[in-house]
Protein backbone atom coordinates (compact mmCIF):
# COMPACT_ATOMS: atom_id res chain seq x y z
CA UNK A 1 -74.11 36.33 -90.76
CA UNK A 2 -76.02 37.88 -87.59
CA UNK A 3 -72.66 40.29 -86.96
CA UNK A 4 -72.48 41.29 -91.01
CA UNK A 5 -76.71 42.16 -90.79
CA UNK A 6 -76.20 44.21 -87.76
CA UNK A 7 -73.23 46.28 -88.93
CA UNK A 8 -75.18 46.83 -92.14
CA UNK A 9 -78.20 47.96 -90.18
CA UNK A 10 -76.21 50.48 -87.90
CA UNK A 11 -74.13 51.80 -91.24
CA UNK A 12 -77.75 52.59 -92.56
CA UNK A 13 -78.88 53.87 -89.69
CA UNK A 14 -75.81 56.33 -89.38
CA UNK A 15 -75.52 57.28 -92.70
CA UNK A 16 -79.45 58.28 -92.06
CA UNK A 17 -78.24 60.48 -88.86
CA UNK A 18 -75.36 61.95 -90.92
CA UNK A 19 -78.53 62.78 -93.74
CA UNK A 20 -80.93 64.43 -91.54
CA UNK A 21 -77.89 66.46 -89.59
CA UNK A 22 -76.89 67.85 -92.38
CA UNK A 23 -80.47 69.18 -93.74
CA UNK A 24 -81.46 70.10 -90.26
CA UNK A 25 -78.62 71.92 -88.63
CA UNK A 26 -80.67 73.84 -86.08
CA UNK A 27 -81.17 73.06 -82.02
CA UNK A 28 -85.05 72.35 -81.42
CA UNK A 29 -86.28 72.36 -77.46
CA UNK A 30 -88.20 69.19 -76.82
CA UNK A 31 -90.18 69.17 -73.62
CA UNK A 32 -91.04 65.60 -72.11
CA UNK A 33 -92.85 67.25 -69.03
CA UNK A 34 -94.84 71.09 -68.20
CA UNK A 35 -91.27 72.70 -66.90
CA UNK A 36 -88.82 70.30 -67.99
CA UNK A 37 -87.01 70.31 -71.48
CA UNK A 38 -83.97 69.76 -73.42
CA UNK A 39 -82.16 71.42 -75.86
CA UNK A 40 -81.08 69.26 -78.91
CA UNK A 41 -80.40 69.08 -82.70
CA UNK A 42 -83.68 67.97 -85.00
CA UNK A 43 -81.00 64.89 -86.50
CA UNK A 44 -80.89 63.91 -82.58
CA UNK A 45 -84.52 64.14 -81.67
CA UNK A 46 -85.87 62.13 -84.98
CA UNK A 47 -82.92 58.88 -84.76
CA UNK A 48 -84.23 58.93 -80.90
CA UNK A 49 -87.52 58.30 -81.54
CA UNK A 50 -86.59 55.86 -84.23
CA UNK A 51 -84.83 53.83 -81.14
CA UNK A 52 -87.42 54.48 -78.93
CA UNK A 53 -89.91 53.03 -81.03
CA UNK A 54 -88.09 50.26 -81.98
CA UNK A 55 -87.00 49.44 -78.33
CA UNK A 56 -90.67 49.48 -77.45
CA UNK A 57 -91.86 46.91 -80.39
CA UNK A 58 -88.71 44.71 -80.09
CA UNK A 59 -89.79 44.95 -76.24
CA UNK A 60 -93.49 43.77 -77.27
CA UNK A 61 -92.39 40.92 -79.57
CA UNK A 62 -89.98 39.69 -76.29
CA UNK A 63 -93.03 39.76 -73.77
CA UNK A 64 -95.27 37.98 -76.23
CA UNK A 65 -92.72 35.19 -77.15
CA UNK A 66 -91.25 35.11 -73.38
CA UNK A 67 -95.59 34.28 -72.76
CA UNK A 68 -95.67 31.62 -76.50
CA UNK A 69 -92.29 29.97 -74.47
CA UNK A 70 -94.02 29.82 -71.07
CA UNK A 71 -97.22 28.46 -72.91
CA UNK A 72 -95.51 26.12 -74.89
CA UNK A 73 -93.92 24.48 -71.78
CA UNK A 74 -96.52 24.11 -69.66
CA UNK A 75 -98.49 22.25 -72.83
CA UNK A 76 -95.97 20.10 -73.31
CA UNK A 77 -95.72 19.53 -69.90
CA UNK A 78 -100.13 18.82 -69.71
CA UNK A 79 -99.37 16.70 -72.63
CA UNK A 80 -96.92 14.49 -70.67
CA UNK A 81 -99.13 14.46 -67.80
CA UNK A 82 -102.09 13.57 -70.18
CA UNK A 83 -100.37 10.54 -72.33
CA UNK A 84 -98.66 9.36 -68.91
CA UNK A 85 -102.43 8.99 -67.24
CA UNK A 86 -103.69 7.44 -70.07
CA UNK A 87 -100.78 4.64 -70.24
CA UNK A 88 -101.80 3.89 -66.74
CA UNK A 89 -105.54 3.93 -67.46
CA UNK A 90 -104.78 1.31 -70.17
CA UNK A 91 -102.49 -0.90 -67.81
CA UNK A 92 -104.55 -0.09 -65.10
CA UNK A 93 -107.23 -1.69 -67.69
CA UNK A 94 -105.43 -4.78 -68.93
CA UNK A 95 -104.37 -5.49 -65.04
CA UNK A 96 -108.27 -5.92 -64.20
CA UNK A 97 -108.21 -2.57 -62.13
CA UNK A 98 -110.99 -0.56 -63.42
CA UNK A 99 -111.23 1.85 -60.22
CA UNK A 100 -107.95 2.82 -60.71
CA UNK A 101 -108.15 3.06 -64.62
CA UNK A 102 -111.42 5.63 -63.51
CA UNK A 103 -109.29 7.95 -61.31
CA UNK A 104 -106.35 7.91 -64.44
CA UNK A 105 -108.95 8.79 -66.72
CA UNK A 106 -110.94 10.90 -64.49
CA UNK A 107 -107.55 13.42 -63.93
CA UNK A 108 -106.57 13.40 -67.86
CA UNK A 109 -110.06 14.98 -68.31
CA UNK A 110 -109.58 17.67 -65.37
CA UNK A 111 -106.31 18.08 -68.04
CA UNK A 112 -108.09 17.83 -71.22
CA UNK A 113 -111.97 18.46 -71.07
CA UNK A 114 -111.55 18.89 -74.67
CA UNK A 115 -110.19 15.48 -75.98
CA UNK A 116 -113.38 13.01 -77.14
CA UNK A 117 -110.72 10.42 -76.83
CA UNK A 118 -111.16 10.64 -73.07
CA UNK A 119 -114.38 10.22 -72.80
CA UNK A 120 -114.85 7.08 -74.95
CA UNK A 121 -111.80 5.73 -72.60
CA UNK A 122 -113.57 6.42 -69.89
CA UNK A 123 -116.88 5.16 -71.50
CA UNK A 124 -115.20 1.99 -71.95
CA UNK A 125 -113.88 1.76 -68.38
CA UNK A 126 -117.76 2.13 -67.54
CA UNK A 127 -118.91 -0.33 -69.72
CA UNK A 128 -116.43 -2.67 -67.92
CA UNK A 129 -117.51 -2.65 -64.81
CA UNK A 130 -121.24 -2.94 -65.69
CA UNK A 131 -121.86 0.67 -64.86
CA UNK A 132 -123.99 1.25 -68.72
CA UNK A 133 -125.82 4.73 -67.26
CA UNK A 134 -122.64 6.35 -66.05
CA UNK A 135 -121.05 4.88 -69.66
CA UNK A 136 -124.02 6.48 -71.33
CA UNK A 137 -123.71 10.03 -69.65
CA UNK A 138 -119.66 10.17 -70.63
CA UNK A 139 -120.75 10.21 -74.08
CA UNK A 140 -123.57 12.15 -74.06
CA UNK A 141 -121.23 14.40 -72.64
CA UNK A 142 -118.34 13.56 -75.21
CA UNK A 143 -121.78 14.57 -77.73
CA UNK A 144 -121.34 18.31 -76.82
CA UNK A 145 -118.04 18.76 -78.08
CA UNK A 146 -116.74 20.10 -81.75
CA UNK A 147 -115.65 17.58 -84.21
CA UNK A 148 -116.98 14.30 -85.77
CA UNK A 149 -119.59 12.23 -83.32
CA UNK A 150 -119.56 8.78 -84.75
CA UNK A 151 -117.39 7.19 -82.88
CA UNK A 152 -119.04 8.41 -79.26
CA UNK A 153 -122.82 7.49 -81.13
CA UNK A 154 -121.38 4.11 -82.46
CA UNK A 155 -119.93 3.10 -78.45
CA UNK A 156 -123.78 4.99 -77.50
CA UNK A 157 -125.45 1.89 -79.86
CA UNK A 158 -123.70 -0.51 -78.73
CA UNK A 159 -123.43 -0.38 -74.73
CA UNK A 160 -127.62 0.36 -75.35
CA UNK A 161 -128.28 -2.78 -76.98
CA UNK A 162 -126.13 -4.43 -74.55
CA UNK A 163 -128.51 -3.12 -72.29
CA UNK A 164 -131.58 -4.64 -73.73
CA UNK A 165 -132.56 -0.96 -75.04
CA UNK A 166 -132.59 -1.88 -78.43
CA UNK A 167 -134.86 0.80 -79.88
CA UNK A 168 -132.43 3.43 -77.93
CA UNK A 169 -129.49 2.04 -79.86
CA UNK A 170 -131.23 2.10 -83.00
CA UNK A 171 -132.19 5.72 -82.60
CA UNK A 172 -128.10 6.09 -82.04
CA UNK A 173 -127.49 4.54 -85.23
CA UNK A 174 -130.32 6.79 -87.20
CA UNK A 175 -128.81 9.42 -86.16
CA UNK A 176 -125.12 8.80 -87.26
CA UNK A 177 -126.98 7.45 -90.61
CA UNK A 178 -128.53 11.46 -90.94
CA UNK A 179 -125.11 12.27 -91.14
CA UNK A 180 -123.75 10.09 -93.09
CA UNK A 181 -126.31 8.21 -95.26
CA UNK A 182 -124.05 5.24 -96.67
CA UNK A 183 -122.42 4.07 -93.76
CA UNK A 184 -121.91 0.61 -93.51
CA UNK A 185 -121.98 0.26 -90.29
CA UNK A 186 -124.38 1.88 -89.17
CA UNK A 187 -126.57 0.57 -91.74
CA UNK A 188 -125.25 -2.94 -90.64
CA UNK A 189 -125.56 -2.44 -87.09
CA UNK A 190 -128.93 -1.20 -87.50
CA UNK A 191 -130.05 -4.09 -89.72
CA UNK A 192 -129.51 -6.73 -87.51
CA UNK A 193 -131.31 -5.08 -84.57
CA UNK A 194 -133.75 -5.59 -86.91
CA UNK A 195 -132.89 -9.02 -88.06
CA UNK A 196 -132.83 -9.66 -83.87
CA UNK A 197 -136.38 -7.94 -83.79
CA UNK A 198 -137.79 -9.87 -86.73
CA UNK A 199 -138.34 -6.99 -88.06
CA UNK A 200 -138.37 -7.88 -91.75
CA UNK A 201 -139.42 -5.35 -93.83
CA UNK A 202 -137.23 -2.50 -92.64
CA UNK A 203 -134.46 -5.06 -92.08
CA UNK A 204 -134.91 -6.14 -96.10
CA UNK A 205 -135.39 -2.27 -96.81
CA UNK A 206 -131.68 -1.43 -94.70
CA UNK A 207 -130.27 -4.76 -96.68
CA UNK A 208 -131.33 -2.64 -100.25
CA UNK A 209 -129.01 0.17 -99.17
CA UNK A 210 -126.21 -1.83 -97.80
CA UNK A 211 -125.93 -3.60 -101.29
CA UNK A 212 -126.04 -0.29 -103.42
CA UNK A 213 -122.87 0.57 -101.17
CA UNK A 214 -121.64 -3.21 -100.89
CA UNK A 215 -122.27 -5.40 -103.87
CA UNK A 216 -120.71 -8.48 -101.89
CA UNK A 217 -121.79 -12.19 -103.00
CA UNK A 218 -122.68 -12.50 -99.45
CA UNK A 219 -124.49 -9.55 -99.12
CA UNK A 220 -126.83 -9.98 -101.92
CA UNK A 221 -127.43 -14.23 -100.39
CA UNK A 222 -128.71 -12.15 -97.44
CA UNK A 223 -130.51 -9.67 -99.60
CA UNK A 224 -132.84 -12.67 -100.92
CA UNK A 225 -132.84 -14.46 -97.13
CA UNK A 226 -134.59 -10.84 -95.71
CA UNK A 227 -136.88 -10.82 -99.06
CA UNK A 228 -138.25 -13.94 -98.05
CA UNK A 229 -138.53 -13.50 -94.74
CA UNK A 230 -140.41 -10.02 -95.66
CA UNK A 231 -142.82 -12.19 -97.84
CA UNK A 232 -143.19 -14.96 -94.93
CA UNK A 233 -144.59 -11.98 -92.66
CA UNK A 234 -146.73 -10.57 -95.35
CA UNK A 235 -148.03 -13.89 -95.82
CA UNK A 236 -148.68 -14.74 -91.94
CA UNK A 237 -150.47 -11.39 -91.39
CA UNK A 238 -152.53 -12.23 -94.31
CA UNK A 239 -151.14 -10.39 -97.07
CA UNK A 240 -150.89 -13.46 -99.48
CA UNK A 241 -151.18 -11.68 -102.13
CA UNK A 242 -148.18 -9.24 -101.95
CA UNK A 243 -146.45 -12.40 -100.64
CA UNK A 244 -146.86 -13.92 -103.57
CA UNK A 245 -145.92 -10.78 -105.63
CA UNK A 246 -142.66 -11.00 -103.53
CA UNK A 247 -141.61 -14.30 -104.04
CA UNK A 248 -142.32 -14.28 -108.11
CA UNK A 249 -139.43 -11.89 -108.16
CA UNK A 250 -137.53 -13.36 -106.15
CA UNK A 251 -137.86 -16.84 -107.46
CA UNK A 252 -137.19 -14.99 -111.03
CA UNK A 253 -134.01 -13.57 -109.97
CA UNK A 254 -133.07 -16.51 -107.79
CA UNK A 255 -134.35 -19.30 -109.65
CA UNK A 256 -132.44 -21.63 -106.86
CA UNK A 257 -133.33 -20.13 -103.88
CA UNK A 258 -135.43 -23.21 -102.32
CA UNK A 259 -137.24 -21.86 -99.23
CA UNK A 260 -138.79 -19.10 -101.96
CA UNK A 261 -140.69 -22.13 -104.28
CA UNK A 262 -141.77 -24.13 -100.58
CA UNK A 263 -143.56 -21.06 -99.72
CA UNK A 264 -145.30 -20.44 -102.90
CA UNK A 265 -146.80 -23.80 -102.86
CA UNK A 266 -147.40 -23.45 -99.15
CA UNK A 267 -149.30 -20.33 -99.50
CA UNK A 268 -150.96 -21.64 -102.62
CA UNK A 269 -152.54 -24.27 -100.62
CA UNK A 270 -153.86 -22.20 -97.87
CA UNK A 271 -155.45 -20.27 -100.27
CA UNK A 272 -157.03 -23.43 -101.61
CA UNK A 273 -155.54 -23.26 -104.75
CA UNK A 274 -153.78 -27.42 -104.47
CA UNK A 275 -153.20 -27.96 -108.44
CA UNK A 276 -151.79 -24.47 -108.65
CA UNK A 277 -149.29 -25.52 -105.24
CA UNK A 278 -148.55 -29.09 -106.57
CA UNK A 279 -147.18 -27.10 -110.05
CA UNK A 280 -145.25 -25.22 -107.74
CA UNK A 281 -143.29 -27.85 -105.86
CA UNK A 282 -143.04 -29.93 -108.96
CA UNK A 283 -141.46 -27.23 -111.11
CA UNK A 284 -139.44 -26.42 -107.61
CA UNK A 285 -138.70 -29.89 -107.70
CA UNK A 286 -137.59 -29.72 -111.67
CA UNK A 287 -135.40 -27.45 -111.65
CA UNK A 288 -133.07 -27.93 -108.01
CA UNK A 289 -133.40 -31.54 -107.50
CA UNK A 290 -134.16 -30.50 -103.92
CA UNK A 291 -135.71 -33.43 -101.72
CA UNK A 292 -138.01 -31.11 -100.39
CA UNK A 293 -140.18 -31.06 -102.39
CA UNK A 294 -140.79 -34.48 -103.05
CA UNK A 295 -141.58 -34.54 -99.25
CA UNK A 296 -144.02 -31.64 -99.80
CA UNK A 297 -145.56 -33.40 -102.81
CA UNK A 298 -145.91 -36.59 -100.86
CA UNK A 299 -147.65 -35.30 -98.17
CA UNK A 300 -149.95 -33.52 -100.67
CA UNK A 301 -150.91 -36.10 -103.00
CA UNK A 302 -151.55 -38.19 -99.97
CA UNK A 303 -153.82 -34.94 -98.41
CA UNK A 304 -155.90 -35.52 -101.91
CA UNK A 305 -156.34 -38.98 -101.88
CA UNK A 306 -153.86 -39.21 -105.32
CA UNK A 307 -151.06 -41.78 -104.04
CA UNK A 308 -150.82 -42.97 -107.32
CA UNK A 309 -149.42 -39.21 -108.44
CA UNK A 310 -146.44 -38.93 -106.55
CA UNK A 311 -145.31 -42.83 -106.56
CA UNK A 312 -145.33 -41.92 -110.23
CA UNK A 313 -143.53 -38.78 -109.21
CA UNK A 314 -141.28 -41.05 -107.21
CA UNK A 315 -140.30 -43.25 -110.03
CA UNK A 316 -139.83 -40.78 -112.60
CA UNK A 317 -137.29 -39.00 -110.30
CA UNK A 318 -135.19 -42.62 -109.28
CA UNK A 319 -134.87 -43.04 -112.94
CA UNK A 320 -133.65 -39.49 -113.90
CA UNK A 321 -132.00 -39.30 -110.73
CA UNK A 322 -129.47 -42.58 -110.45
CA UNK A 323 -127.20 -40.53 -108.30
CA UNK A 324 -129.32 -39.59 -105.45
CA UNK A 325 -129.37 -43.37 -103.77
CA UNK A 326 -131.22 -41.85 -100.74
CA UNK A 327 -134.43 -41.33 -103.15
CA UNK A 328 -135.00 -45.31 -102.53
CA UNK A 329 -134.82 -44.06 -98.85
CA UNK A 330 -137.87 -41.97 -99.28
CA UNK A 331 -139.76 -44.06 -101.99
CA UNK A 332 -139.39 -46.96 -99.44
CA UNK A 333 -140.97 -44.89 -96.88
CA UNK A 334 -143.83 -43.95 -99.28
CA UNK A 335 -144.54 -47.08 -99.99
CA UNK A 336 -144.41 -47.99 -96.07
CA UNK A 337 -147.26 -45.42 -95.63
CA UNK A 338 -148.96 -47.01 -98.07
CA UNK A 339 -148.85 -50.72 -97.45
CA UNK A 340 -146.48 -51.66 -100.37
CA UNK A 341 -144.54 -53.64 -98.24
CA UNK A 342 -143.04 -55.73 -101.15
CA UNK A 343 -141.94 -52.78 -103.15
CA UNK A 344 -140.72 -51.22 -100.33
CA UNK A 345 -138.41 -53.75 -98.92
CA UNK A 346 -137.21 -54.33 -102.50
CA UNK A 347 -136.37 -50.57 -103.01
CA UNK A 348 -134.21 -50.91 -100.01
CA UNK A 349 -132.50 -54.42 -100.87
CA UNK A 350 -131.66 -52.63 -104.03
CA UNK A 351 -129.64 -49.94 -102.35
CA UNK A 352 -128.12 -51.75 -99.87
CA UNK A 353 -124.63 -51.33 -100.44
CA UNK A 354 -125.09 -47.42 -100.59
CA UNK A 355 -127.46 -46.76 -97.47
CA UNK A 356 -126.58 -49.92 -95.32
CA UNK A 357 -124.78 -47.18 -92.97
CA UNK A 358 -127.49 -45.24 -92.63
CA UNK A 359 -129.54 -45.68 -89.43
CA UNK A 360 -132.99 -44.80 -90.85
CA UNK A 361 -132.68 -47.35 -93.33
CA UNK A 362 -132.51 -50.33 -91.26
CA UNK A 363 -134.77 -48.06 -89.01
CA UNK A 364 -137.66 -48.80 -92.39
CA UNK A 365 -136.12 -51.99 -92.80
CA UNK A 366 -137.33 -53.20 -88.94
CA UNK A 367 -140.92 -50.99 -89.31
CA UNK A 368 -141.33 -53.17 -92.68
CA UNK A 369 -140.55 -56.82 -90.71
CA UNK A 370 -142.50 -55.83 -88.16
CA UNK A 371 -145.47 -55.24 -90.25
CA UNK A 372 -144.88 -58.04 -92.31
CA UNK A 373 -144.79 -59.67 -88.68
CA UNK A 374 -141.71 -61.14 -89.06
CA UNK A 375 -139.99 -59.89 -85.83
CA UNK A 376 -136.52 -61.75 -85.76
CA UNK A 377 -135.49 -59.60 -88.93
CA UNK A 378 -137.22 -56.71 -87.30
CA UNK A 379 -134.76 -56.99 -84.27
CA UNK A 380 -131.81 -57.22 -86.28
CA UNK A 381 -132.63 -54.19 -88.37
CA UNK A 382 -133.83 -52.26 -85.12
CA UNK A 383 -130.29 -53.69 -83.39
CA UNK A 384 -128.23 -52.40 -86.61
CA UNK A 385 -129.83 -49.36 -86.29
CA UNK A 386 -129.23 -48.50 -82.88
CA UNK A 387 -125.66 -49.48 -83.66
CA UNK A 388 -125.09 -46.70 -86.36
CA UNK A 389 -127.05 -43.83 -84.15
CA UNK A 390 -125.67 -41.07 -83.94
CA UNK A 391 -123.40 -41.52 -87.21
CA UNK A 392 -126.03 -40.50 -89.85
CA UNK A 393 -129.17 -40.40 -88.53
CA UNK A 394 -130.39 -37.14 -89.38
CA UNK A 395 -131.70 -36.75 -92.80
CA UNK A 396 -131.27 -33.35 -93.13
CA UNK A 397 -128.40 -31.01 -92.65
CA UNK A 398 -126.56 -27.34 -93.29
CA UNK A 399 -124.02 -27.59 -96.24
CA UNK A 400 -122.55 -24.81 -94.31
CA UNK A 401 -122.18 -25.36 -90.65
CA UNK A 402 -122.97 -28.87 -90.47
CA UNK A 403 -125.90 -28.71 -88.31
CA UNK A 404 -128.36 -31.75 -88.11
CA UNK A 405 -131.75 -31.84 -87.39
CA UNK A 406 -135.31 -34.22 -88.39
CA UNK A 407 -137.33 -32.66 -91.35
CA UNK A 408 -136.53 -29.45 -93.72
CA UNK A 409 -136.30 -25.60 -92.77
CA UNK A 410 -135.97 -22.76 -95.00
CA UNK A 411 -132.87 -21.26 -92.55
CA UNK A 412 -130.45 -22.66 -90.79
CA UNK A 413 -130.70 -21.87 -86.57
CA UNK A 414 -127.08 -22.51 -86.08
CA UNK A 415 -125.55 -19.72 -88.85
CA UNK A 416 -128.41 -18.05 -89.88
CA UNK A 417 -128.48 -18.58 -93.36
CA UNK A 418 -131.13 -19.48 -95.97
CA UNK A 419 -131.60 -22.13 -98.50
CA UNK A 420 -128.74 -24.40 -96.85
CA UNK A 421 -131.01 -27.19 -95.74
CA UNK A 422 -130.12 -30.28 -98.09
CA UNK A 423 -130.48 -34.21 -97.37
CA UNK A 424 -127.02 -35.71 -96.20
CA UNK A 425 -125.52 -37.12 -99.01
CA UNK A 426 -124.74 -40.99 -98.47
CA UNK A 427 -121.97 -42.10 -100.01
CA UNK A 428 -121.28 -45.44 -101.36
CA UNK A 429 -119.77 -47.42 -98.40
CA UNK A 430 -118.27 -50.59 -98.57
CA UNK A 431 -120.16 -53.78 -98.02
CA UNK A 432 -120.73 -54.42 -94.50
CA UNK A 433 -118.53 -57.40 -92.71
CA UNK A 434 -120.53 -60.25 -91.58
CA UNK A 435 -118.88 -59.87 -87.91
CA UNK A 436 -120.70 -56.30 -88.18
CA UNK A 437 -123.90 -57.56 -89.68
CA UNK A 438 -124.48 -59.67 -86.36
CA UNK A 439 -126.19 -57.87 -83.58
CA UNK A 440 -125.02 -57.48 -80.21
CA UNK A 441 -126.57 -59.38 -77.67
């Protein structure tokens, strides 16, 4: 193909000397220096130019792609010796050597001053060996380079909080949030600094954006858990008021969000208003069946001097509530505070067969012999007790993680979440033996 183009070219190219020869017959001088010259035909003189110029342009286009070749080689070449020093950064990594994986990294930039990639490497390597400042001034200088910055601002956040410098980091984070509004991560990053700060209102105010992004079930549970928390801080710096605004629409859009109703009727009664709070936990208790608040009603009827309204209370909710055998549990206890001694000890007797596993019932069981001053049954109780410790003791628990503790909290310390807090169920256990009904001497 190359041979039949070339023999083409030169028939053109003759055929176009034959042309001109025979139109321009005459000799021409053409003088290439002061007193030198040559005699020649016009046919001559024009096709020798032609060649000369071409010579000279095919002579260009050799130089420049003899220089793209040269180029070419020597970045393929650089790009060898770059990939090869980062392979040994990274094994010099993984084999616990972070000096060496420095020097690696170090050359590849002398290489490629260019490459972000290098610098977060490096960063990395930093970060490693505890060395945050020198991490920090990689990436400010991986900051001055063209293209995107998120990643270098992102590593930036991080090895700053690390450091204690939260604000720092969060500045990092605003900044890749300038440029790009919706980011999740950032926003989520940035959140719980906040969350970490207690922060609350800017924390619920980051949550709002992450769920126009993310509509996640979790999400929005963690929307309402920041809402709260917002209200709880409005409420301790005296803001009762908005609080209260808060938590109305919250309880309307989460009518079984728990810690939301305690808090109304919590900051119902600082504010004096008890009728108004014990409406509050009794429509709280209504609706979610939550033990809570019969504990918070409890300890305000007894705060009033109105026992009589929440053993009422009390018995109203064993009848409606013949699944919840650990009511008799708290009735019993009620009725300890108050001196009902009979009544208690015959709530319990009635549930034995459900809570007879449960420490704190033969915990009540011994306070009530002991009162009654009947101290051998008070010893077995007591002994019983101590023999199930450990196994169900704690009243309360996360229906999440499991965690145990005494006495309600709106959010859990152990996973962070709210409205998780719930009585441990007791389920209906077998009769006890009689070889595990006597105590241990």
């Amino acid at each position: 193909m190359f041979l039949r183009a070339l023999f083409f070219f030169l028939s053109i190219l003759f055929g176009l000397y034959l042309y001109i020869s025979a139109l321009n017959p005459l000799e021409v001088r053409f003088q290439f220096y002061p007193k030198a010259f040559i005699e020649t035909s016009l046919s001559i003189l024009v096709m020798s130019s032609f060649f000369l110029g071409g010579l000279v342009i095919a002579l260009l286009y050799f130089l420049r792609d003899v220089k793209k070749a040269v180029e070419e080689k020597g970045q393929r070449k650089r790009e060898r010796e770059l990939w090869e020093r980062l392979h040994r950064a990274s094994e010099a990594v993984l084999r616990g050597r972070p000096q060496e994986a420095e020097r690696h990294l170090e050359r590849a930039l002398r290489l490629a001053p260019e490459r972000p990639l290098l610098y977060l490497r490096l960063a990395e390597v930093y970060e490693a060996m505890g060395e945050g400042e020198r991490a920090l001034e990689v990436l400010r200088r991986a900051r001055g380079l063209e293209g995107p910055q998120l990643e270098p601002l992102f590593m930036e956040a991080q090895i700053l909080k690390g450091m204690g410098r939260t604000e720092e980091a969060a500045e990092a984070l605003k900044e890749i949030l300038e440029e790009d509004p919706s980011n999740l991560q950032a926003l989520r990053s940035l959140r719980d600094l906040r969350m970490e700060g207690k922060e609350w209102e800017e924390a619920a105010s980051l949550q709002e954006r992450i769920v126009k992004v993310c509509a996640e079930g979790e999400e929005r549970e963690l929307l309402l858990g920041l809402r709260y928390e917002r209200a709880k801080a409005k409420a301790t710096g005296g803001e009762r008021r908005e609080a209260l605004k808060e938590l109305k629409r919250l309880i309307k859009e989460a009518p079984s969000f728990v810690p939301a109703q305690v808090l109304w009727g919590d900051i119902l009664m600082e504010m004096g208003k008890e009728k108004a709070a014990l409406r509050a936990w009794q429509r709280g208790w209504e609706g979610t069946k939550d033990l809570v608040f019969l504990e918070k009603l409890e300890g305000a009827f007894l705060a009033v001097g109105n026992p009589r309204g929440i053993v009422h209370i009390y018995l109203e909710a064993m009848t409606d509530s013949v699944n919840l055998p650990v009511l008799a549990l708290f009735y019993a206890r009620l009725c300890l505070r108050l001196g009902m001694l009979e009544e208690a000890l015959q709530r319990l007797k009635e549930q034995e067969g459900t809570l007879s596993r449960h420490p704190s019932y033969h915990y009540l069981k011994a306070e009530i012999h002991l009162q009654r001053e009947e101290e051998k049954e008070a010893l077995h109780s007591y002994r019983r007790g101590l023999e199930l410790e450990g196994k169900d003791l704690i009243p309360y628990h996360c229906v999440l993680c499991g965690y145990e503790r005494e006495g309600w909290i709106d959010r859990c310390p152990s996973c962070g979440r709210w409205s998780t807090f719930k009585v441990c169920e007791l389920e209906k256990a077998e009769a006890p033996s009689p070889a595990e009904l006597t105590p241990r001497v």
